[in-house]
C-alpha atoms as a PDB file:
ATOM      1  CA  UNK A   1      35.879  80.785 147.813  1.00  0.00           C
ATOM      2  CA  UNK A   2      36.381  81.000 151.523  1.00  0.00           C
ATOM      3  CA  UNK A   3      39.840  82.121 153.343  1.00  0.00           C
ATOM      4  CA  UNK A   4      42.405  79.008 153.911  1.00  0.00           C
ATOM      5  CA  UNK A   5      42.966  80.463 157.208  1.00  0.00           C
ATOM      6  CA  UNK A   6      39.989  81.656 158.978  1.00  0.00           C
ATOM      7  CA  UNK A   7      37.417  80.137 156.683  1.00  0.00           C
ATOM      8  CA  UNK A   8      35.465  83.305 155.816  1.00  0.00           C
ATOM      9  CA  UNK A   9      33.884  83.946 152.615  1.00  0.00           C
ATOM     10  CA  UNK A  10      35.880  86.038 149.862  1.00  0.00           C
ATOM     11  CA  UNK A  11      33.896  88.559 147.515  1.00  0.00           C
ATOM     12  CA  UNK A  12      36.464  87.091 144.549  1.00  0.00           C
ATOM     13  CA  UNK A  13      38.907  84.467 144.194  1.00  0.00           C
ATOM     14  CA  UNK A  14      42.165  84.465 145.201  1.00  0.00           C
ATOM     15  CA  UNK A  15      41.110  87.788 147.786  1.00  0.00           C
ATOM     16  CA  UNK A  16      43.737  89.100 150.812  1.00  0.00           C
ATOM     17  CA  UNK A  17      41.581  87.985 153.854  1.00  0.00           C
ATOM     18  CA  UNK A  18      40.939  91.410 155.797  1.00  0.00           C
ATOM     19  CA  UNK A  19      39.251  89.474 159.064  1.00  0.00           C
ATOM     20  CA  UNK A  20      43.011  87.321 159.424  1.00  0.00           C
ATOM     21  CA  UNK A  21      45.220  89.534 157.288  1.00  0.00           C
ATOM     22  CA  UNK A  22      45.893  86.350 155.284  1.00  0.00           C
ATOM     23  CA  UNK A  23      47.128  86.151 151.420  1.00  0.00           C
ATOM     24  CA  UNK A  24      44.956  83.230 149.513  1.00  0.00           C
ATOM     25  CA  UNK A  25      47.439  83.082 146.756  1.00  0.00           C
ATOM     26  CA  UNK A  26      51.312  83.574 146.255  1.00  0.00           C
ATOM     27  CA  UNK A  27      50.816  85.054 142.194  1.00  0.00           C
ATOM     28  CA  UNK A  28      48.802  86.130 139.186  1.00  0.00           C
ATOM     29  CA  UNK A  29      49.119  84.992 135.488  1.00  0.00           C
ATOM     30  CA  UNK A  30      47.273  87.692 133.944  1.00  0.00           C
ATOM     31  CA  UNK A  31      46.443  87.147 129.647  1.00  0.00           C
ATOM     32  CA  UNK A  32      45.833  90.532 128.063  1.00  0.00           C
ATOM     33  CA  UNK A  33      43.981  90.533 124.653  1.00  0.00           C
ATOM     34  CA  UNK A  34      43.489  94.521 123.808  1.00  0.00           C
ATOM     35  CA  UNK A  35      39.468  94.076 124.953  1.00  0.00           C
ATOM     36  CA  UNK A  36      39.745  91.247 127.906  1.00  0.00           C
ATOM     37  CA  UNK A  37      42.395  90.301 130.389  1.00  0.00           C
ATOM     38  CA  UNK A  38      42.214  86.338 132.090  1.00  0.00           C
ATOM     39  CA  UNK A  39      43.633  86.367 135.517  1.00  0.00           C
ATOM     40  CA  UNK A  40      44.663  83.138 137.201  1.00  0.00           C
ATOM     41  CA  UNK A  41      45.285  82.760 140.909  1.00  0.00           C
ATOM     42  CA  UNK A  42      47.613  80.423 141.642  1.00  0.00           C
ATOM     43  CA  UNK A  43      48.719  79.147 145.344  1.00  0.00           C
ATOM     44  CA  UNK A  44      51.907  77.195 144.981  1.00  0.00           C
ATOM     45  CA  UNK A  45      50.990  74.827 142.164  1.00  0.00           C
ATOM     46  CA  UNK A  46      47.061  74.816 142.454  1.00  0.00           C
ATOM     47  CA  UNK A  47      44.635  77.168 140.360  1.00  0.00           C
ATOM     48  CA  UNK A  48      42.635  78.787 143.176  1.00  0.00           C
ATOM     49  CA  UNK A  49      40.601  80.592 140.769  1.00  0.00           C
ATOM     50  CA  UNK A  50      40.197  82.603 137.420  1.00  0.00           C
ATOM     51  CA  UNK A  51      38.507  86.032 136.852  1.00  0.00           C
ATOM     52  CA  UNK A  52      37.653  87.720 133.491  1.00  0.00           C
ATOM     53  CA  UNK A  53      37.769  91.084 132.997  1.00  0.00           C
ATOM     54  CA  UNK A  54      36.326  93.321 129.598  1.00  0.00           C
ATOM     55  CA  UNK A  55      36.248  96.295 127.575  1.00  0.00           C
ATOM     56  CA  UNK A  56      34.977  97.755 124.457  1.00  0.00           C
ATOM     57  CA  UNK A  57      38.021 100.006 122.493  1.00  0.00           C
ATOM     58  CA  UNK A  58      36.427 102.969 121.534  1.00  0.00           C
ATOM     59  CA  UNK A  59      36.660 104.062 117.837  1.00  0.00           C
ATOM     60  CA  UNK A  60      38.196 107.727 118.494  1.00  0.00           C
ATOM     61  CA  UNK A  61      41.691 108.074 119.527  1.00  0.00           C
ATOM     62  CA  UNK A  62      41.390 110.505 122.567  1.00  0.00           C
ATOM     63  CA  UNK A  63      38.592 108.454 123.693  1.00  0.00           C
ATOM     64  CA  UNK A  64      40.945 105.418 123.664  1.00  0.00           C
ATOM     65  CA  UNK A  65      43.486 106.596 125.712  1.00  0.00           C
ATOM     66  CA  UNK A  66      41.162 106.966 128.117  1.00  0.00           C
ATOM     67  CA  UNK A  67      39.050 104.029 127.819  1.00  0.00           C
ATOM     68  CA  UNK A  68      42.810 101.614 128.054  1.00  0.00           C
ATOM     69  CA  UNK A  69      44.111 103.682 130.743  1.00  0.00           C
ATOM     70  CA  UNK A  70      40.493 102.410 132.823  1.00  0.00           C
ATOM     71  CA  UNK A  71      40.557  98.912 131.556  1.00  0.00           C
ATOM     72  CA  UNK A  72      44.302  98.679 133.006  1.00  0.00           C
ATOM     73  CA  UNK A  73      43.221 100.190 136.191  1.00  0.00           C
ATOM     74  CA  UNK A  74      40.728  97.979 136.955  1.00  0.00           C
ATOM     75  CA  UNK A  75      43.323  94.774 135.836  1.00  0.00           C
ATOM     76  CA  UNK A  76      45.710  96.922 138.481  1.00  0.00           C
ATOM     77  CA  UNK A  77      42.847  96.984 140.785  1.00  0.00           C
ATOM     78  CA  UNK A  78      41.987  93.024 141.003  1.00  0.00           C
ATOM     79  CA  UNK A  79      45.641  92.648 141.415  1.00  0.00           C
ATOM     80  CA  UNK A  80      45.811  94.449 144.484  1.00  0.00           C
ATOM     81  CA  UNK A  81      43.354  92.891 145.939  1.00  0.00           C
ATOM     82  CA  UNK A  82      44.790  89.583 145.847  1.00  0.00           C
ATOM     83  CA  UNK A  83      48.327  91.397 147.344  1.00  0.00           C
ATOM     84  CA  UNK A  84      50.250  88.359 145.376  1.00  0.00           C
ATOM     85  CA  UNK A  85      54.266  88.668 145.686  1.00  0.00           C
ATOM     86  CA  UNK A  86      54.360  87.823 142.034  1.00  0.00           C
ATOM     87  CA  UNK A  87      52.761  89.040 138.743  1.00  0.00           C
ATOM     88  CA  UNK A  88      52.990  87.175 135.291  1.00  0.00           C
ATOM     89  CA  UNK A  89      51.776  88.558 132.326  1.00  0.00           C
ATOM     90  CA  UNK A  90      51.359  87.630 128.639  1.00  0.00           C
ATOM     91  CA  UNK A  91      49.587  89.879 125.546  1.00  0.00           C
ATOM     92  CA  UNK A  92      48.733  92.713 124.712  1.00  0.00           C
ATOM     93  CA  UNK A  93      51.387  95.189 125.033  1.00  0.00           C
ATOM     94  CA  UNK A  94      49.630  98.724 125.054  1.00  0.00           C
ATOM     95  CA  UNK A  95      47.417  97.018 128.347  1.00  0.00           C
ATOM     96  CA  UNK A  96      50.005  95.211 129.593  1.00  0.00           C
ATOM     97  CA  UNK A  97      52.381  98.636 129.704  1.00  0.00           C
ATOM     98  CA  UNK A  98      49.999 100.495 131.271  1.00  0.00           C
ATOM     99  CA  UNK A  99      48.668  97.899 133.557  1.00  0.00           C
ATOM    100  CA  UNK A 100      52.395  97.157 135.085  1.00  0.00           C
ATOM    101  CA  UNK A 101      52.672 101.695 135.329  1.00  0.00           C
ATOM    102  CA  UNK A 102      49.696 101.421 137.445  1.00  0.00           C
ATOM    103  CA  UNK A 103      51.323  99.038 139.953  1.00  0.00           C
ATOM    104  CA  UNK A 104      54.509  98.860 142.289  1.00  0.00           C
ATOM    105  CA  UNK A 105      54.579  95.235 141.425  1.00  0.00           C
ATOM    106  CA  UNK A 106      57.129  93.963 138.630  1.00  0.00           C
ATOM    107  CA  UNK A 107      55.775  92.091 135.985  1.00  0.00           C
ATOM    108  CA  UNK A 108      57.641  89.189 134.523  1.00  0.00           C
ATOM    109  CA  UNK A 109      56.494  88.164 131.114  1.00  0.00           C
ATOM    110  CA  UNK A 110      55.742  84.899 129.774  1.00  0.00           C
ATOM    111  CA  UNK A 111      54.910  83.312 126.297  1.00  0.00           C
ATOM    112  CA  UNK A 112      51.682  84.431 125.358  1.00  0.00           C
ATOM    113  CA  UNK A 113      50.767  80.455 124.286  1.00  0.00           C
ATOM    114  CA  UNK A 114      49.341  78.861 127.474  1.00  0.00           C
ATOM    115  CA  UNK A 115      50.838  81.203 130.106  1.00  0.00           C
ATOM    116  CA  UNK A 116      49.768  79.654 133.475  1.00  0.00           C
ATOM    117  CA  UNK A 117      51.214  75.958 131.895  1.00  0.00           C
ATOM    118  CA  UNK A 118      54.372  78.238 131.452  1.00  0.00           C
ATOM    119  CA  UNK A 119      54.489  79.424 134.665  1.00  0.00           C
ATOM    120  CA  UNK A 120      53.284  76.251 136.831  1.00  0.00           C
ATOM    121  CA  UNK A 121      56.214  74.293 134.670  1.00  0.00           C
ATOM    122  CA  UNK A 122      58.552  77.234 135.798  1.00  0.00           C
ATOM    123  CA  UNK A 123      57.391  77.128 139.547  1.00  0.00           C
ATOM    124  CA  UNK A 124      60.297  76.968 141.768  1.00  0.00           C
ATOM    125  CA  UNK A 125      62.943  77.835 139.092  1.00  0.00           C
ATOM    126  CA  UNK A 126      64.687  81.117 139.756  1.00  0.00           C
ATOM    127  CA  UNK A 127      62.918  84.019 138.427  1.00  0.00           C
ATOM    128  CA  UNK A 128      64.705  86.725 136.667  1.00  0.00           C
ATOM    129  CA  UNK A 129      66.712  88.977 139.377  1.00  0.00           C
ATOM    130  CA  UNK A 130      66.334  92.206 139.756  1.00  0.00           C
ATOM    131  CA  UNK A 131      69.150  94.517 139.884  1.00  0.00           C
ATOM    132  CA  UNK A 132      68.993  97.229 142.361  1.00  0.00           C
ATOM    133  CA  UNK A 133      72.501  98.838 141.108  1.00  0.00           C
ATOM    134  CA  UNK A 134      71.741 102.664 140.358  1.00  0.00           C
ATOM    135  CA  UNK A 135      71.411 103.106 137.008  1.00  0.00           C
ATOM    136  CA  UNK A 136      75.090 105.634 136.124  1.00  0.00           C
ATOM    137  CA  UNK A 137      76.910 102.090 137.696  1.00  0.00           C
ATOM    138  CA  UNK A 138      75.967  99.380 134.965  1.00  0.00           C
ATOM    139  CA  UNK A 139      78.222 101.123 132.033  1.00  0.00           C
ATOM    140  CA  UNK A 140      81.781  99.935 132.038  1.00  0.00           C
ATOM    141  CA  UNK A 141      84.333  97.846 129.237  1.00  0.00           C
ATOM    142  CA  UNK A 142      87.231  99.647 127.497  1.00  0.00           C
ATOM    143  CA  UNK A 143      85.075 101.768 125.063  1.00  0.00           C
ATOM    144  CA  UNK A 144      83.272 104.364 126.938  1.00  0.00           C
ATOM    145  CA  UNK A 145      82.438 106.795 123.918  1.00  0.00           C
ATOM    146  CA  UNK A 146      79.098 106.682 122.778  1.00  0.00           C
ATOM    147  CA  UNK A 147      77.775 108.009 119.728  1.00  0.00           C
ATOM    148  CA  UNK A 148      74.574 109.898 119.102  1.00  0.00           C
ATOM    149  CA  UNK A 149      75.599 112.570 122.039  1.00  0.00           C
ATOM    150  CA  UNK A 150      72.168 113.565 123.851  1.00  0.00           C
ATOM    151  CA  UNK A 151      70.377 110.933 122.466  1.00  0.00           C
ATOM    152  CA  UNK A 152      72.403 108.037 122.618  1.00  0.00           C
ATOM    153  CA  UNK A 153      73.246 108.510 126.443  1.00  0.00           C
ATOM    154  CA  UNK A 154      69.518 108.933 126.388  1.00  0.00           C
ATOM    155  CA  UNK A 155      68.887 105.641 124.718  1.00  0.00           C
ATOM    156  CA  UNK A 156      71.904 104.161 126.911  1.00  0.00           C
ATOM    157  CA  UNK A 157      69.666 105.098 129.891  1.00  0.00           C
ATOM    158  CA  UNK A 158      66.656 103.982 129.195  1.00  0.00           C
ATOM    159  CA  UNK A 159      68.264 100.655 128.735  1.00  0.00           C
ATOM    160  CA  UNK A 160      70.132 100.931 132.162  1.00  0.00           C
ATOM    161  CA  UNK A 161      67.000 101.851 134.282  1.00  0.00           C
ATOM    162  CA  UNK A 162      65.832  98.238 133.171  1.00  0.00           C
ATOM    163  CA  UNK A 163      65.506  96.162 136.520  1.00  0.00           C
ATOM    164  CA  UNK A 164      66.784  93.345 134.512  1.00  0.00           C
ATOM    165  CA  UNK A 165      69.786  94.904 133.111  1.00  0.00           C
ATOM    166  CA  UNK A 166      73.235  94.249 135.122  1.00  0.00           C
ATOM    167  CA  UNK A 167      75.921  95.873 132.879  1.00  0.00           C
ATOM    168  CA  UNK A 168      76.019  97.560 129.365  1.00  0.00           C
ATOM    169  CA  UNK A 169      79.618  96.965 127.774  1.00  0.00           C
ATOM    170  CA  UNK A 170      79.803  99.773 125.153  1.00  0.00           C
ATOM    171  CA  UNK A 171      81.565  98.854 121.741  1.00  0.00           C
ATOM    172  CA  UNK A 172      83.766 100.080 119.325  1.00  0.00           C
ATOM    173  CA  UNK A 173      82.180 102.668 116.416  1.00  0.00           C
ATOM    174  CA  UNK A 174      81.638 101.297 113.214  1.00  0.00           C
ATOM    175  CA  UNK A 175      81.498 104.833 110.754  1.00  0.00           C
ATOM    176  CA  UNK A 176      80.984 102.296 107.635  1.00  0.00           C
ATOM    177  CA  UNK A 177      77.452 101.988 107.771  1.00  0.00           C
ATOM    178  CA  UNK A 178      74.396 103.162 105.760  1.00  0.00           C
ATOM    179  CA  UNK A 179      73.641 106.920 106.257  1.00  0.00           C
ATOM    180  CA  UNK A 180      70.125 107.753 108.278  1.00  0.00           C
ATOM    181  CA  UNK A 181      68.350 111.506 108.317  1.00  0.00           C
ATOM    182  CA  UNK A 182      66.663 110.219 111.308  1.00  0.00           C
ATOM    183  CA  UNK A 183      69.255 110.901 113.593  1.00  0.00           C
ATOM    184  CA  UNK A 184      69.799 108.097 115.991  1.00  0.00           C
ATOM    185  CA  UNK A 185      67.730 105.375 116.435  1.00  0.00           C
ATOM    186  CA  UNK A 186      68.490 102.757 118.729  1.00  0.00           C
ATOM    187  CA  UNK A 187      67.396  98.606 118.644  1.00  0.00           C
ATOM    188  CA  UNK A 188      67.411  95.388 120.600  1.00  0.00           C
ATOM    189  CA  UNK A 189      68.814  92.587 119.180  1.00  0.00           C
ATOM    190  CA  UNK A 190      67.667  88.907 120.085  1.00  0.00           C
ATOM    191  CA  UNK A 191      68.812  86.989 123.019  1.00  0.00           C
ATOM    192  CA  UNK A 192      71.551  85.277 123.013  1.00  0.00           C
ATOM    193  CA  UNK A 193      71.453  81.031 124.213  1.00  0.00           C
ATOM    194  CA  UNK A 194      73.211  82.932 127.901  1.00  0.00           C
ATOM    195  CA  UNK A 195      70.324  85.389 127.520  1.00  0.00           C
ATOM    196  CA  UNK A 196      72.128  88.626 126.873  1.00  0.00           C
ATOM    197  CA  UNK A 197      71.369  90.662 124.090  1.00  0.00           C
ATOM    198  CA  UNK A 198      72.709  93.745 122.266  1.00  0.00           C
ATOM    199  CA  UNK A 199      72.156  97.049 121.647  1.00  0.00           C
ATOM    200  CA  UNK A 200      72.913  98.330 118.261  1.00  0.00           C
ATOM    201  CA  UNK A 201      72.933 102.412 117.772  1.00  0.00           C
ATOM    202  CA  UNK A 202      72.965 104.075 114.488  1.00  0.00           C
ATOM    203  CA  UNK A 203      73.821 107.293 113.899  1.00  0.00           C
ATOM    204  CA  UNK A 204      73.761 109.139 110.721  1.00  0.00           C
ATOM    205  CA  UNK A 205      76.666 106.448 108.926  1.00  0.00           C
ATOM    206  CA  UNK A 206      78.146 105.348 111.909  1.00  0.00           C
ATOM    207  CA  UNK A 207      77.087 102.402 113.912  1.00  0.00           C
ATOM    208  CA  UNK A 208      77.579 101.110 117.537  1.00  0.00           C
ATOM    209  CA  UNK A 209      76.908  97.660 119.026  1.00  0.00           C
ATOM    210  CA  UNK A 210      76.764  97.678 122.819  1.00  0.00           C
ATOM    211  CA  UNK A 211      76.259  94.467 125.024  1.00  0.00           C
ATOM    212  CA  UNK A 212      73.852  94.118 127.550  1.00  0.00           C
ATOM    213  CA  UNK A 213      74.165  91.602 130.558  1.00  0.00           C
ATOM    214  CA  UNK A 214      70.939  90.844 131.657  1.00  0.00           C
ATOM    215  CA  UNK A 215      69.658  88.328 134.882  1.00  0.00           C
ATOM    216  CA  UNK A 216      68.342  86.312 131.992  1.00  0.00           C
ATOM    217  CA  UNK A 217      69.286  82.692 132.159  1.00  0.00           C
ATOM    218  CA  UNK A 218      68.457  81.620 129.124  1.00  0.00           C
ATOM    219  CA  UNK A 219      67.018  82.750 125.341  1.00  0.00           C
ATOM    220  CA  UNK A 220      63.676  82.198 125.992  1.00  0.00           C
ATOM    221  CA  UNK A 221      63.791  84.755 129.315  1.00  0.00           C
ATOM    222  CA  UNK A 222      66.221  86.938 127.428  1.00  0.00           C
ATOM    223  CA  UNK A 223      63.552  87.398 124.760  1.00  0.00           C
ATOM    224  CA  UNK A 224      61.316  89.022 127.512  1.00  0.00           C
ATOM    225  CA  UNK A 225      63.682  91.518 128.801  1.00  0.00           C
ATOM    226  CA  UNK A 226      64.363  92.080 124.935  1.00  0.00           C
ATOM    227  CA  UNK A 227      60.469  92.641 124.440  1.00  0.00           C
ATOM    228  CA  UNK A 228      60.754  95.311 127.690  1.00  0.00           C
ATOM    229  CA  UNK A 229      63.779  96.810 126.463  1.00  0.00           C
ATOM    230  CA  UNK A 230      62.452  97.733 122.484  1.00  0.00           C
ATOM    231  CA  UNK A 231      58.726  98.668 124.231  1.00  0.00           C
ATOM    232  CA  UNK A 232      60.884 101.509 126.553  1.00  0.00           C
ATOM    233  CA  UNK A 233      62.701 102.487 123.642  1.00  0.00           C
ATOM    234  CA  UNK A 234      59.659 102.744 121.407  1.00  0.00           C
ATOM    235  CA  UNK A 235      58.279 104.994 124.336  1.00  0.00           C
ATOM    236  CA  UNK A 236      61.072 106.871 124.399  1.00  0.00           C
ATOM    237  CA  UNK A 237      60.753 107.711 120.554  1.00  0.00           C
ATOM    238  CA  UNK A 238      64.329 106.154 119.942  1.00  0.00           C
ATOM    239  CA  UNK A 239      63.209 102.967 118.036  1.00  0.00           C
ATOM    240  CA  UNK A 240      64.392 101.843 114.862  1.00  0.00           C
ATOM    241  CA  UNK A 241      61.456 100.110 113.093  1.00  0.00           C
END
């Protein structure tokens, strides 16, 4: 593939143009499978070319971590190069998570059956928003106890530092539920047809559904930020299974 712009040759498809400082594509639909990631470089609404990267996951745990943190950085790598102002990804979580840590670009996901059809039928709709309100400003509504103490403000942050989460409304406390030894565990529900979903806290017999206003504009995007939201909380060791 040569350079749109000044015509010279590009080691890879889709490559930023050092000699002109010119981008060759606008995004990257990336497909993560836990040993092989498909990206797709797409200019507008034309394919400008597809690279496949692979791996072998190694047997032993510790040798694992390290083996997926150096498949993701060479997925991060191939992105750079191509400098697109968008990322979409699909898959694999585990790469996907620590592909996206490795990069200042935000990932927005997409359904995992036929991504780039997904995304070229989405081109030119309005991509999920990203809230740039600090974090301490998105909790308001009449209730503003939460239960849990440490660790539901905990949970309650990790859902607030979300770049796709405009507001958390917290809700009244329901002390008629099952009793847990856990302590609290927290959990996303599904999206709502507005996409805005809910966050349900349980704590010992109590229980606490809080709602979430997302950028979401529909179920099918609020599924995705639901998807982010239960994969920080499962990081955060807060998860109810």
């Amino acid at each position: 593939m040569d350079c749109r712009r000044c015509g010279t040759p590009l080691e890879r498809p889709g490559d930023y143009c050092l000699v002109c400082n010119t981008a060759n594509c606008d995004a990257v639909v990336v497909a993560f499978e836990r040993d092989r990631a498909e990206l797709t470089m797409l200019d507008g609404e034309e394919i400008v070319g597809r690279t496949t990267l692979t791996t072998v996951p190694e047997d032993d745990p510790e040798a694992e971590v390290v083996e997926l943190r150096n498949f993701a950085g060479r997925v991060a790598d191939e992105i750079r190069r191509k400098r697109p102002e968008t990322v979409f990804a699909a898959g694999d979580r585990d790469v996907l998570r620590e592909a996206r840590a490795q990069l200042h670009h935000e990932f927005y996901r997409v359904a995992a059956d036929d991504p780039v059809e997904r995304v070229l039928d989405r081109r030119g709709e309005r991509s999920l928003e990203v809230v740039e309100t600090p974090p301490r400003e998105k909790l308001g509504g009449s209730h503003s106890t939460l239960i849990g103490g440490r660790r539901g403000r905990k949970a309650i942050g990790v859902v607030a530092n979300h770049p796709h989460v405009k507001k958390i409304v917290p809700g009244p406390i329901d002390a008629g539920g099952t009793g847990s030894r856990t302590g609290l565990r927290a959990k996303v529900t599904r999206a709502d047809d507005n996409g805005n979903v809910r966050l349900l806290l349980r704590d010992g017999s109590s229980v606490q559904e809080n709602r979430i206003v997302t950028t979401a504009m529909d179920r099918e995007t609020g599924e995705f930020v639901r998807d982010d939201l239960n994969d920080a909380l499962t990081d955060a060791e807060l998860r109810e299974q």
